[in-house]
N, C-alpha and C. Protein backbone atom coordinates (compact mmCIF):
# COMPACT_ATOMS: atom_id res chain seq x y z
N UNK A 1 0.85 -1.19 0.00
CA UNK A 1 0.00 0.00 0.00
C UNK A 1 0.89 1.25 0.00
N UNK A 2 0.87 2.19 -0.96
CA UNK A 2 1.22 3.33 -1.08
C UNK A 2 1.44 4.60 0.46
N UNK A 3 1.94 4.92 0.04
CA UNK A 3 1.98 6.02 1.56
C UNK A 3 0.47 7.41 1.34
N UNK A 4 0.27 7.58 2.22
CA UNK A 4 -0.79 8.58 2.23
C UNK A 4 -0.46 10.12 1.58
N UNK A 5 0.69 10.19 2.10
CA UNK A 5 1.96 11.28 1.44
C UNK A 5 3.25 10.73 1.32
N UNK A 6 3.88 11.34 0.13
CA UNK A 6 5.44 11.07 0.25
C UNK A 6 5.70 12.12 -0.42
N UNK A 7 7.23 12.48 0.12
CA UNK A 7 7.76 14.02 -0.17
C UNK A 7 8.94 13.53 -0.58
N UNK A 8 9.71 13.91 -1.93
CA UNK A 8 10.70 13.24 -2.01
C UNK A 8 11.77 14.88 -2.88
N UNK A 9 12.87 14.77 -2.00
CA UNK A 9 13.83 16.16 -2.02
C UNK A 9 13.17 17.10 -2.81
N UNK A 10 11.88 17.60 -2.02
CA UNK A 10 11.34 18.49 -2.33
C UNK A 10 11.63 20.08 -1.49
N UNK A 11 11.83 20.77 -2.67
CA UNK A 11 12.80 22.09 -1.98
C UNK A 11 11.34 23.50 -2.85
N UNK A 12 11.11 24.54 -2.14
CA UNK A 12 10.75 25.58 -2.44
C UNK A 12 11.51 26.93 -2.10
N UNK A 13 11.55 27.61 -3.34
CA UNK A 13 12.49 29.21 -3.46
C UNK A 13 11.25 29.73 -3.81
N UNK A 14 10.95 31.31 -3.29
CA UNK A 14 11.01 32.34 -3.96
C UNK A 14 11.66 33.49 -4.20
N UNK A 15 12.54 33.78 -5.34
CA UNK A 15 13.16 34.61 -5.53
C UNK A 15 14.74 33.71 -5.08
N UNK A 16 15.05 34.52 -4.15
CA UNK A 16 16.58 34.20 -3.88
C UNK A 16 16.37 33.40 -2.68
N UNK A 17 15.19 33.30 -1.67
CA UNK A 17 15.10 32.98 -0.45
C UNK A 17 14.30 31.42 -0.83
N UNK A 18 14.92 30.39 0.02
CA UNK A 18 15.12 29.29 0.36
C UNK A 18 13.96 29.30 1.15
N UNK A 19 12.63 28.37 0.94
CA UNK A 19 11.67 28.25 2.23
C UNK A 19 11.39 27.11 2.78
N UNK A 20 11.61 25.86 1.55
CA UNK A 20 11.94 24.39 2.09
C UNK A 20 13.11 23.89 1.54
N UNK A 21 14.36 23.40 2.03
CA UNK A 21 15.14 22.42 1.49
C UNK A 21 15.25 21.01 1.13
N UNK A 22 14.66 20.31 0.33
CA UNK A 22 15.35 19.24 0.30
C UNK A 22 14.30 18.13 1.10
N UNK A 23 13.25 18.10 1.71
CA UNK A 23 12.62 17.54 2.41
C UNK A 23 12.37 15.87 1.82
N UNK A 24 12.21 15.52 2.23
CA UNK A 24 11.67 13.32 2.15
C UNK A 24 11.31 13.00 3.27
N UNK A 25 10.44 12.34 2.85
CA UNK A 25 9.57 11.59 4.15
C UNK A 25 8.35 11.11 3.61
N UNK A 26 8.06 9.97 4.00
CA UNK A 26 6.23 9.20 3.97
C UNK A 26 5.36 9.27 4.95
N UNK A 27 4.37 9.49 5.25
CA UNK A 27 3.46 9.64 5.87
C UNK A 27 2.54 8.66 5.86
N UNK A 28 2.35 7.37 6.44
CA UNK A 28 1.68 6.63 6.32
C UNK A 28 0.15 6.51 6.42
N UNK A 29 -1.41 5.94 5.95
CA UNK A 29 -2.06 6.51 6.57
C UNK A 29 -2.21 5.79 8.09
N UNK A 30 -3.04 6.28 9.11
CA UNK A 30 -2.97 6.26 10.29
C UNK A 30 -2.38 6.76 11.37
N UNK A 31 -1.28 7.29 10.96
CA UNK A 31 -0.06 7.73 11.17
C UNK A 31 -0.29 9.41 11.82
N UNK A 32 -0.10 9.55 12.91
CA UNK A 32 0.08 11.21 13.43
C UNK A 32 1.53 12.11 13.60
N UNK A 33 1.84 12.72 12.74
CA UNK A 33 2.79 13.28 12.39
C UNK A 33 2.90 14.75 12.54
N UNK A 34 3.78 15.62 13.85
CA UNK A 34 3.96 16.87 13.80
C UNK A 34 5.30 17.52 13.08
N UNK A 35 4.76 18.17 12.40
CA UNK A 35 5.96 19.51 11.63
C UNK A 35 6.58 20.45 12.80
N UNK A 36 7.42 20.45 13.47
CA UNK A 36 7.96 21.61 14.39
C UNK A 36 8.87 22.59 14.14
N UNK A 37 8.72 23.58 14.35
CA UNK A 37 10.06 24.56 14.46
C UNK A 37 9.57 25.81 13.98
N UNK A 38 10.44 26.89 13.79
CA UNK A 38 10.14 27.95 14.41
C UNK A 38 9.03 28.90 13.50
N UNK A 39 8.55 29.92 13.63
CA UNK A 39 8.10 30.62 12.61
C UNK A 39 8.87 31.30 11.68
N UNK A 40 8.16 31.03 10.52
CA UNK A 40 9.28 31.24 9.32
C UNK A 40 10.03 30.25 8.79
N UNK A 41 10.03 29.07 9.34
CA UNK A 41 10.35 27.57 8.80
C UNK A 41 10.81 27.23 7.77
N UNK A 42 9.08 27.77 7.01
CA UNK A 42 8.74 26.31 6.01
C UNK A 42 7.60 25.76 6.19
N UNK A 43 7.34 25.65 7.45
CA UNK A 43 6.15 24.58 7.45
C UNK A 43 4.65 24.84 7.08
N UNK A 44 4.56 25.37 6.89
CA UNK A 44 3.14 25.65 6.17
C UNK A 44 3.32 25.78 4.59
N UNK A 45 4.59 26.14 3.91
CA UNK A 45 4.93 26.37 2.84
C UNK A 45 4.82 24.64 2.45
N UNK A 46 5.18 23.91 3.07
CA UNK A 46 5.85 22.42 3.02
C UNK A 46 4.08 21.79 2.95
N UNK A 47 3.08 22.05 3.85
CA UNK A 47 1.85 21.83 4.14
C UNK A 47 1.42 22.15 2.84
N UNK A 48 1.13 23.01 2.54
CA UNK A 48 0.91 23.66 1.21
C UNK A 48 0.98 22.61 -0.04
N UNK A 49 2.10 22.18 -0.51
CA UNK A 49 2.88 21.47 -1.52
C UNK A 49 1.87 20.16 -0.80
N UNK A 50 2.40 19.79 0.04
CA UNK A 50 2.19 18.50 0.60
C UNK A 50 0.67 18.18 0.21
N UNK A 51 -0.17 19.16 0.62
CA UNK A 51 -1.67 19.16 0.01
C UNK A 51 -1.96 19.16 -1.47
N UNK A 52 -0.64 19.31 -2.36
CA UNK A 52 -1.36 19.73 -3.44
C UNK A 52 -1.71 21.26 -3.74
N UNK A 53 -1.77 21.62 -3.04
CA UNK A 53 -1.94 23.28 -3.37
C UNK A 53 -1.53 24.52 -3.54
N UNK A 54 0.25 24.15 -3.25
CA UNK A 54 1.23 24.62 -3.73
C UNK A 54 2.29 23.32 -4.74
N UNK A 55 2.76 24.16 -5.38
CA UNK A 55 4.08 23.38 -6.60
C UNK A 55 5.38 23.26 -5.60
N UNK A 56 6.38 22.56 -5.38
CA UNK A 56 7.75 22.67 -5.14
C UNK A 56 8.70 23.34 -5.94
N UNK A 57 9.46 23.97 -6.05
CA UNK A 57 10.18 24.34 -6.96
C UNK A 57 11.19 23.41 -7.83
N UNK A 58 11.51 21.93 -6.87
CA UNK A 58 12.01 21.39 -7.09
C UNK A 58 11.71 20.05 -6.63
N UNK A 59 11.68 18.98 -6.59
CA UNK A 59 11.46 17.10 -6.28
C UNK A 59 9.94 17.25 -6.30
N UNK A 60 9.60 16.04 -5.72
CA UNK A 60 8.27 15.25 -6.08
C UNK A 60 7.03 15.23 -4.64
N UNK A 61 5.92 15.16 -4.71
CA UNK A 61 5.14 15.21 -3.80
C UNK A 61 4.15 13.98 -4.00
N UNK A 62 3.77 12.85 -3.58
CA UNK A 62 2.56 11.61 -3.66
C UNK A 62 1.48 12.27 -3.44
N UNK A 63 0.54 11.74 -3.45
CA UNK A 63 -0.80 11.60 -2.30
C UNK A 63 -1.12 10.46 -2.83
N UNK A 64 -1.19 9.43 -1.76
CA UNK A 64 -1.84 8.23 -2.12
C UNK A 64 -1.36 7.55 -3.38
N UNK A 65 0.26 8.05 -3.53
CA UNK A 65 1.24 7.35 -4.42
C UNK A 65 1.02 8.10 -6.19
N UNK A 66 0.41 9.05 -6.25
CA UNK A 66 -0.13 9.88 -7.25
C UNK A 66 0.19 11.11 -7.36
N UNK A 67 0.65 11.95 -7.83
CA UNK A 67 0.85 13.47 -8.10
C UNK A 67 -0.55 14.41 -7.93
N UNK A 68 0.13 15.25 -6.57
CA UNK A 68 -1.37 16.14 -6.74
C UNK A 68 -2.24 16.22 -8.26
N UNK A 69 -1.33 16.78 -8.81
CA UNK A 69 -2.27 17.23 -10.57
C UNK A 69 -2.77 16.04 -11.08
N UNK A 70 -2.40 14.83 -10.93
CA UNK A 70 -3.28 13.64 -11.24
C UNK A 70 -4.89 13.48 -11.08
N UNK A 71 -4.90 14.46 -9.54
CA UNK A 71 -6.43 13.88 -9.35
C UNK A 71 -6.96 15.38 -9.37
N UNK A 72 -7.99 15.18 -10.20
CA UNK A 72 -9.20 15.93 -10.25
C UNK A 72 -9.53 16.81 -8.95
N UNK A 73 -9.99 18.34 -8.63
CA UNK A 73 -10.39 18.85 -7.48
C UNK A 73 -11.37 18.13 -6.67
N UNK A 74 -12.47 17.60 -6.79
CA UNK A 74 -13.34 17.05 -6.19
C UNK A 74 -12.21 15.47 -6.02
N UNK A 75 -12.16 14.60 -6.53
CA UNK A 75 -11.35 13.30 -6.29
C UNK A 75 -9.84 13.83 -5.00
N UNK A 76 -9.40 14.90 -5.36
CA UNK A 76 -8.47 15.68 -3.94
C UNK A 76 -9.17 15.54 -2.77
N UNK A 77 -10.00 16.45 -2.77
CA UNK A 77 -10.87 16.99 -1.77
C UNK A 77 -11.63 15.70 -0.97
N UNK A 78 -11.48 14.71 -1.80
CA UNK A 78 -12.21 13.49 -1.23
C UNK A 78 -11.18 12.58 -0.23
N UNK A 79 -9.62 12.73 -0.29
CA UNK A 79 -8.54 11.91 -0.29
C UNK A 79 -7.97 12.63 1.01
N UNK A 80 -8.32 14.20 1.28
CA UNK A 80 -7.75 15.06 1.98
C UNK A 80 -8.13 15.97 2.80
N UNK A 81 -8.14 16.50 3.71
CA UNK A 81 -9.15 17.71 4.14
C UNK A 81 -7.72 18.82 4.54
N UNK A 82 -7.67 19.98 4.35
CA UNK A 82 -6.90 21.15 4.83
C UNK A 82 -6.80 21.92 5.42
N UNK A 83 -7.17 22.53 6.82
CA UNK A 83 -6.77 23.22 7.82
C UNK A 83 -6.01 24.63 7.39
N UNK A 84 -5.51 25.42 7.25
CA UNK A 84 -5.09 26.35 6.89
C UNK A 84 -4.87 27.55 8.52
N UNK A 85 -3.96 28.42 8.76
CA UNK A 85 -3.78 28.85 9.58
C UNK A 85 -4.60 30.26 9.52
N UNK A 86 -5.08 30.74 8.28
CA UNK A 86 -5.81 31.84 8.06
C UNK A 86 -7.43 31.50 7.40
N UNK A 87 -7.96 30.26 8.12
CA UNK A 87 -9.43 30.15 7.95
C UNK A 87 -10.15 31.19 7.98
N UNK A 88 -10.83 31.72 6.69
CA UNK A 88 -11.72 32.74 7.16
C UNK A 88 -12.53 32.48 6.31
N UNK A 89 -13.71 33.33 6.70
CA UNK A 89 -15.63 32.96 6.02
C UNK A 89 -16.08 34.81 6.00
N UNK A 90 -15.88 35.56 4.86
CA UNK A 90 -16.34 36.68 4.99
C UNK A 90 -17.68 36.89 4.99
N UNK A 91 -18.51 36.28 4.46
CA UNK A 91 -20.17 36.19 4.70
C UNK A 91 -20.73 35.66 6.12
N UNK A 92 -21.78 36.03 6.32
CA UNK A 92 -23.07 35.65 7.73
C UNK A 92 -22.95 34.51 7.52
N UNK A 93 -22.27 33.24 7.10
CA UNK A 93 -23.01 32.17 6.95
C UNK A 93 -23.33 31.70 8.59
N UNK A 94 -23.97 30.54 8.77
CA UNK A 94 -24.36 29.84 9.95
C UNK A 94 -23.81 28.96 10.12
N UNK A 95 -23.53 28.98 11.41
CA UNK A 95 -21.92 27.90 11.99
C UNK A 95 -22.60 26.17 11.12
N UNK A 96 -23.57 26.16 11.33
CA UNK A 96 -24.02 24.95 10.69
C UNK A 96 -23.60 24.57 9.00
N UNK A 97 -24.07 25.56 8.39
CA UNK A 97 -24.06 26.20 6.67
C UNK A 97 -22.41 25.91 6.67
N UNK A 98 -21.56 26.48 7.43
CA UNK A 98 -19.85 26.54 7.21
C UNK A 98 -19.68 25.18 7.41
N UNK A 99 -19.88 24.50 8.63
CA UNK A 99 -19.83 22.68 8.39
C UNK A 99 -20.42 22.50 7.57
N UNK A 100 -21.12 22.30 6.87
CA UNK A 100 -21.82 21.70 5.65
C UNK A 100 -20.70 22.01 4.41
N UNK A 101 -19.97 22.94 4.60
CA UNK A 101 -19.13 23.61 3.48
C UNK A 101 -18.06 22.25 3.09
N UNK A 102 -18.01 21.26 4.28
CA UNK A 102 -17.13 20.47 4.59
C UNK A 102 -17.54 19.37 3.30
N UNK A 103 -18.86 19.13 3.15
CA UNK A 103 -19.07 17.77 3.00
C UNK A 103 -19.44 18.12 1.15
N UNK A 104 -19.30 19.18 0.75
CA UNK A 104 -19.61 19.56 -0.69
C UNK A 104 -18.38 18.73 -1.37
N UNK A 105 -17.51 18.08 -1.28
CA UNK A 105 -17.18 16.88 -2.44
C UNK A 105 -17.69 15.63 -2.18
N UNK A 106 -18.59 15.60 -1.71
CA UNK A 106 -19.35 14.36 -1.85
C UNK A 106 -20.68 14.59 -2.59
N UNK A 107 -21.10 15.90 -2.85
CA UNK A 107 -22.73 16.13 -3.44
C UNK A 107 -22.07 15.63 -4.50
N UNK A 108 -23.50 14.55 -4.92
CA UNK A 108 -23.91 13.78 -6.00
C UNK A 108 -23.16 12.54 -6.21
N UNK A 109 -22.77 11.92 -4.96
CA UNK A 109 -22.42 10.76 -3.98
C UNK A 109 -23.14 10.08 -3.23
N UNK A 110 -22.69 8.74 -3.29
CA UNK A 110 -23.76 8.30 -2.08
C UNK A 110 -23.89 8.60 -0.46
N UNK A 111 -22.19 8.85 -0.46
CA UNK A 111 -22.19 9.44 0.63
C UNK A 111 -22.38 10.72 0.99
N UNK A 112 -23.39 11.45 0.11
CA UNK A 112 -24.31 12.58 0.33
C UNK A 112 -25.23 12.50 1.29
N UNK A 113 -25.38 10.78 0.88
CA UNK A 113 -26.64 10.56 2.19
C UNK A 113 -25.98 10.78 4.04
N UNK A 114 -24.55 10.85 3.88
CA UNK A 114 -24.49 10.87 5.21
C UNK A 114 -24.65 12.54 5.76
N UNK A 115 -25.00 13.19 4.49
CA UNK A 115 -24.24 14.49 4.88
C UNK A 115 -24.64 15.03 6.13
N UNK A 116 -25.61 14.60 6.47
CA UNK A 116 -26.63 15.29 8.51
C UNK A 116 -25.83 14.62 9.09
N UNK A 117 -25.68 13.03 9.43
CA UNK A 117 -24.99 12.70 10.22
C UNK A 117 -23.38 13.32 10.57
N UNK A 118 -22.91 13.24 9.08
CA UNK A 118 -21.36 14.04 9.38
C UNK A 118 -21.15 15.54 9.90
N UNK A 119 -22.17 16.27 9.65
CA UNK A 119 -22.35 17.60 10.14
C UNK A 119 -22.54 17.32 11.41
N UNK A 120 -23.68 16.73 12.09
CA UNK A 120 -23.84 16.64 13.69
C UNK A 120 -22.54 16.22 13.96
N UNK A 121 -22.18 15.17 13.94
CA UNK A 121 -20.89 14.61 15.02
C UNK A 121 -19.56 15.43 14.32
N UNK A 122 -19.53 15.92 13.23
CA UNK A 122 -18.19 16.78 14.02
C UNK A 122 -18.65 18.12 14.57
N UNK A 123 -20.09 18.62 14.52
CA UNK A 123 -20.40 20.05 15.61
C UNK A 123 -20.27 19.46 16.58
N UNK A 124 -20.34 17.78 17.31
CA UNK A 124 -20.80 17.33 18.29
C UNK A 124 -19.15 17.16 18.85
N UNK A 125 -18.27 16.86 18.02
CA UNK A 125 -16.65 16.56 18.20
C UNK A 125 -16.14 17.42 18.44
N UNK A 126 -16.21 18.91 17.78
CA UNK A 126 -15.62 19.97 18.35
C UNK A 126 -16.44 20.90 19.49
N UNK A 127 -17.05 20.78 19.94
CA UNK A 127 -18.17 21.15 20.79
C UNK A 127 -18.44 22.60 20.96
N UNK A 128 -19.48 22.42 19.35
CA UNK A 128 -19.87 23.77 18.98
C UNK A 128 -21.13 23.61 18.25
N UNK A 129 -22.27 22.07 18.89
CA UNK A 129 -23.28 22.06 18.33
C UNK A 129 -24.15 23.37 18.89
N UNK A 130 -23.51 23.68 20.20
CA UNK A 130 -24.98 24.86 20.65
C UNK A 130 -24.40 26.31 19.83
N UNK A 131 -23.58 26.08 19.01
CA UNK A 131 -23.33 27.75 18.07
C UNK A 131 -24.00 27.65 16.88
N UNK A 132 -24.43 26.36 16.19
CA UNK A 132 -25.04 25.84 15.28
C UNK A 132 -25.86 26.79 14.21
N UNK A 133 -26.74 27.53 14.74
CA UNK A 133 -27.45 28.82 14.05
C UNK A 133 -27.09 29.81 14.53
N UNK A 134 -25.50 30.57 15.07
CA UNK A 134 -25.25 31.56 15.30
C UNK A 134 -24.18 31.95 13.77
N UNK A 135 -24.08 33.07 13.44
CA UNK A 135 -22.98 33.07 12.30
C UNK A 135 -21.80 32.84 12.77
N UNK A 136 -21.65 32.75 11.54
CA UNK A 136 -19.49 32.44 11.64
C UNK A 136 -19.16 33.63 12.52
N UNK A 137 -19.23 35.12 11.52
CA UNK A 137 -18.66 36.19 11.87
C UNK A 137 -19.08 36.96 13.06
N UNK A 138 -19.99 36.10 13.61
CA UNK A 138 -20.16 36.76 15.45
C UNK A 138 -19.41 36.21 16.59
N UNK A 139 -18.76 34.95 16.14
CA UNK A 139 -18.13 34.04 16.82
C UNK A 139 -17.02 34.76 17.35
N UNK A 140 -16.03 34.12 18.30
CA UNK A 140 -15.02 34.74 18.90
C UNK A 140 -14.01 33.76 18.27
N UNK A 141 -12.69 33.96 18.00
CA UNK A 141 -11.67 33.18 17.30
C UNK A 141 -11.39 32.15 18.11
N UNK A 142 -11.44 31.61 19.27
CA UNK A 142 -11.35 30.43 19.31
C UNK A 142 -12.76 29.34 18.93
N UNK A 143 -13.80 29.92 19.17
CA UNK A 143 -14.75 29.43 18.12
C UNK A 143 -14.96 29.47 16.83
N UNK A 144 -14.09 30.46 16.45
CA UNK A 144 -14.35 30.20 14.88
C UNK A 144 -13.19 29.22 14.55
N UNK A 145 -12.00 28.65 15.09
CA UNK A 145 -11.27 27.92 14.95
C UNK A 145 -11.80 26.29 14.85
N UNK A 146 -12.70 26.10 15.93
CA UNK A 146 -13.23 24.85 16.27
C UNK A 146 -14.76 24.77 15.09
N UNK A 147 -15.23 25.71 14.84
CA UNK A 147 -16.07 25.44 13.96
C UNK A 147 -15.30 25.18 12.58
N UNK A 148 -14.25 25.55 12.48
CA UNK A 148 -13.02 25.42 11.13
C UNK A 148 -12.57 24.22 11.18
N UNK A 149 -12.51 23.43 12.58
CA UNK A 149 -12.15 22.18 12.57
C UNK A 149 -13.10 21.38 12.15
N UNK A 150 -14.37 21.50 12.48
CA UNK A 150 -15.53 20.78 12.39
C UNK A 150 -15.68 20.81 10.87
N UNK A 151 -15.39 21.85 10.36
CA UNK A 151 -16.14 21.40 8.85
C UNK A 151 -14.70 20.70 8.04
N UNK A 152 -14.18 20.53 8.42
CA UNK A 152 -12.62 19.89 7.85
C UNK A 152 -12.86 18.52 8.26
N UNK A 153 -13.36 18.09 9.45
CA UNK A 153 -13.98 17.00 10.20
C UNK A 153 -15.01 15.82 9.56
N UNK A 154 -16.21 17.18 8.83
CA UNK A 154 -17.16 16.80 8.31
C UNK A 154 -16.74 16.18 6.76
N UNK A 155 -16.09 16.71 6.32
CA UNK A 155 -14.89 16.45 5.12
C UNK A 155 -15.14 14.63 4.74
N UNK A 156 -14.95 14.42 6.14
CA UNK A 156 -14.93 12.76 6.43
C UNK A 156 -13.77 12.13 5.36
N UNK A 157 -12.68 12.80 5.67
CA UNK A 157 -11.23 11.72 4.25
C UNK A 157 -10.74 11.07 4.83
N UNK A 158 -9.61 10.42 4.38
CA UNK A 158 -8.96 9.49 5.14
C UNK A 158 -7.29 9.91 5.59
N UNK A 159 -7.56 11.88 5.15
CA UNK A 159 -6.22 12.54 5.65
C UNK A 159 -6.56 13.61 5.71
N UNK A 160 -6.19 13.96 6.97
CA UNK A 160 -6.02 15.64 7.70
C UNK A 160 -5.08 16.42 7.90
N UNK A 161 -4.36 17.53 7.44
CA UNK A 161 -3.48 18.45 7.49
C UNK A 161 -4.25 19.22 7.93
N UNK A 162 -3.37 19.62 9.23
CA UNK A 162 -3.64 20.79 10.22
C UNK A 162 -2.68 21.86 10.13
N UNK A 163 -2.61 22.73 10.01
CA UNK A 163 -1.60 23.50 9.69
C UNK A 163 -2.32 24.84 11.52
């Protein structure tokens, strides 16, 4: 079985400045794996690539033994869920409506049918079912964080990058 990720001497520049060197490593799935060190790293740059959603400047990136650009946006989105350190929702939506945002690569799936169940239990996992019909943008940032988790949650893949 293929690795869930593999990074192979994958290096990112912009300009003259160096932001990943050289990186390798597999990520198996099941597997809980922290990126450490300081701000200004790399590591979110590295997260980035690693998802597919940035290029390397240089070596190779898997998912599930495949090149991001191999798979289709929706077939990604199904394989992966992304976390991002600057989650934001500029519209009223409703903490509920933003989890639901989670489970849109599955419409016109069968596992569309789960889409209520997956919405409750991750509002129910991050414990933010009682914000449910309050908006995003009234929330306080550590609630809007945990409702950010929840719809990444609701995602339901079989890989999570937390950044």
């Amino acid at each position: 079985m293929s690795a869930a990720f593999s990074a192979r001497d994958v290096s990112v520049r912009i300009g003259e400045a160096t932001l990943v060197s050289e990186a390798s490593f597999d990520i198996g799935h099941g597997e809980l794996v922290a990126l450490v060190g300081p701000n200004g790293a790399g590591k979110s740059t590295l997260l980035s690539v690693l998802a597919g959603d940035g290029a390397p400047t240089a070596g190779a990136v898997a998912i599930d033994g495949r090149a991001p650009g191999e798979w289709g946006p929706r077939e990604l989105a199904r394989r992966r869920a992304v976390l991002t350190q600057d989650n934001q929702v500029a519209f009223p939506f409703r903490v509920h409506e933003v989890v639901a945002m989670g489970r849109s690569p599955w419409q016109g799936t069968s596992a569309a049918d789960d889409d209520d169940q997956a919405i409750a239990e991750a509002l129910g996992e991050c414990d933010v079912s009682h914000l449910s019909d309050r908006t995003f943008t009234s929330l306080s940032g550590g609630e809007r964080a945990r409702v950010s988790l929840a719809r990444v949650l609701a995602q339901r893949t079989a890989a999570v990058l937390l950044d």
